[in-house]
N, C-alpha and C. Protein backbone atom coordinates (compact mmCIF):
# COMPACT_ATOMS: atom_id res chain seq x y z
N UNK A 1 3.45 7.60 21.65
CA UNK A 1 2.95 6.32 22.07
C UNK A 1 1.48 6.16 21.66
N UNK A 2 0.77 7.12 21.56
CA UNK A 2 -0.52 7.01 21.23
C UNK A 2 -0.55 6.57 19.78
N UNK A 3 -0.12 7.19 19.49
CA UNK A 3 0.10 6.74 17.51
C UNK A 3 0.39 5.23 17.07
N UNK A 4 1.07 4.55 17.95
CA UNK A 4 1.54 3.17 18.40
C UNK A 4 0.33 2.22 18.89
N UNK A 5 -0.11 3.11 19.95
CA UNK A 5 -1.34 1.98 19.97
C UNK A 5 -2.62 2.05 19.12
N UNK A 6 -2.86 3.37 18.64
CA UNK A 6 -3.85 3.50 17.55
C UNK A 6 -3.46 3.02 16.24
N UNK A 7 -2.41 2.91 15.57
CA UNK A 7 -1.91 1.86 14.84
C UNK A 7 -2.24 0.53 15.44
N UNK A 8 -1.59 -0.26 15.98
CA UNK A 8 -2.32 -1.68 16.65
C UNK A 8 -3.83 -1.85 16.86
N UNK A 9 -4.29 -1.00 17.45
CA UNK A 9 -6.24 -1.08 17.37
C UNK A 9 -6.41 -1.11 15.50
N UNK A 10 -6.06 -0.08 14.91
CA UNK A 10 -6.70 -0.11 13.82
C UNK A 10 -6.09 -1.53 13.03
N UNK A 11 -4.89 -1.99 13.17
CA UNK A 11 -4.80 -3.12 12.44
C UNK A 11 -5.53 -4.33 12.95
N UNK A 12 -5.98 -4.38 13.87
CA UNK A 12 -6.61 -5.56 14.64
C UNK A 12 -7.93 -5.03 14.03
N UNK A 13 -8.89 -4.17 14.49
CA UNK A 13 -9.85 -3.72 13.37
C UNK A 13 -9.99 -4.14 11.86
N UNK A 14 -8.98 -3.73 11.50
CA UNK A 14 -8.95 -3.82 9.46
C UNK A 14 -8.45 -5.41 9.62
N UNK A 15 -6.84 -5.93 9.56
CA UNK A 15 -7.28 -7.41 9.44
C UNK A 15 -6.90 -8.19 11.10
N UNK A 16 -7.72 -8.46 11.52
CA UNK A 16 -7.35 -9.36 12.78
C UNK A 16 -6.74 -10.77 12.48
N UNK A 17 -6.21 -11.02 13.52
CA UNK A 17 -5.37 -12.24 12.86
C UNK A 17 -5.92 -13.24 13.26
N UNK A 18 -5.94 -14.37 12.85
CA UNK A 18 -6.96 -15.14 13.09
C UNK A 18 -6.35 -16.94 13.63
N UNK A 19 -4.65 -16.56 13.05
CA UNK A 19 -3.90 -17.85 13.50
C UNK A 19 -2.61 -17.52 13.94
N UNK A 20 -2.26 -18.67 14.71
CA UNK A 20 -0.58 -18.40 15.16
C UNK A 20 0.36 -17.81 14.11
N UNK A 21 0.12 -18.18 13.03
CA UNK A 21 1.47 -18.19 12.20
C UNK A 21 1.01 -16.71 11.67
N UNK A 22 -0.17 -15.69 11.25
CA UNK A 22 -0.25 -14.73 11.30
C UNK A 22 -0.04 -14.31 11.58
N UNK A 23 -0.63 -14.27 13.67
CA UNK A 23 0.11 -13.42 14.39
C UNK A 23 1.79 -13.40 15.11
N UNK A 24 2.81 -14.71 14.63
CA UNK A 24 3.99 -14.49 15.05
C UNK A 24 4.68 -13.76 13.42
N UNK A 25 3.76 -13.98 11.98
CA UNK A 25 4.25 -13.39 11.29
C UNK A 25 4.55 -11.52 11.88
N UNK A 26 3.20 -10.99 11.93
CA UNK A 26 3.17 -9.59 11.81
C UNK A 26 3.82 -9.09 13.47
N UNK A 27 3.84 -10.12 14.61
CA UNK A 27 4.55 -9.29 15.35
C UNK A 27 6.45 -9.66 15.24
N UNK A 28 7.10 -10.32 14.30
CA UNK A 28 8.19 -10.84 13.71
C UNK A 28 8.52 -9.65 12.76
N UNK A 29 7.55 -8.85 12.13
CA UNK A 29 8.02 -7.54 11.57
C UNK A 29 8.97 -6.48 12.13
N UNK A 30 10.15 -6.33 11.35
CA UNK A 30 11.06 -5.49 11.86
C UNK A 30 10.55 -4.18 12.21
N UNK A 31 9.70 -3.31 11.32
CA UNK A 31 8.90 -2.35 12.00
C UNK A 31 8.48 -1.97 13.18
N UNK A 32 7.71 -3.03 13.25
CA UNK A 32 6.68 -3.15 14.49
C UNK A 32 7.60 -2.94 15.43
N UNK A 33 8.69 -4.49 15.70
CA UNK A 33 9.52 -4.80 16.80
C UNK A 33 10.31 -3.20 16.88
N UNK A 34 10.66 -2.35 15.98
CA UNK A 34 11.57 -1.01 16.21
C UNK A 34 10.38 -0.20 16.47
N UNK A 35 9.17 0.16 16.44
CA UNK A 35 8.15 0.88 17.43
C UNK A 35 7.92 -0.17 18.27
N UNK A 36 7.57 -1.03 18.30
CA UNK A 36 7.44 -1.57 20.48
C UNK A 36 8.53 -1.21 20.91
N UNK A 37 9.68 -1.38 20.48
CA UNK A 37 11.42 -1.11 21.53
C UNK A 37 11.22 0.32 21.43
N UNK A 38 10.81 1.02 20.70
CA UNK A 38 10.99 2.70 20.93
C UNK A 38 9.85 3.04 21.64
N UNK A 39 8.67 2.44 21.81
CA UNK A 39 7.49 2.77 22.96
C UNK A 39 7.79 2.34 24.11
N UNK A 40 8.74 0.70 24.11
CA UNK A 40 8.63 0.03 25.37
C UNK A 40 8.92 1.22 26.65
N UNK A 41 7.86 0.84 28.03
CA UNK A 41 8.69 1.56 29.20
C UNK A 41 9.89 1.37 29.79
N UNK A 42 10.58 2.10 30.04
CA UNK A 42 12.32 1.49 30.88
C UNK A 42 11.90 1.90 32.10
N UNK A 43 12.50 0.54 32.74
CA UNK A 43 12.49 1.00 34.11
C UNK A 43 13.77 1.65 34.94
């Protein structure tokens, strides 16, 4: 999980997003969405 959020800091660092359609692009990435569902907590 740490690797997960230090990935996310550093991309917000290197390019921050600066509009909607950026940021529903890069969180719309199949990647991403398969590390958040494999970090998410279960309750």
């Amino acid at each position: 999980m740490l690797a997960f959020i230090r990935f996310v800091l550093a991309h917000f660092l290197v390019d921050p997003t600066a509009t909607y359609e950026a940021w529903r692009a890069w969180v719309s990435n199949s990647g991403l969405g398969v590390a958040a569902l494999f970090f998410s907590p279960t309750c």
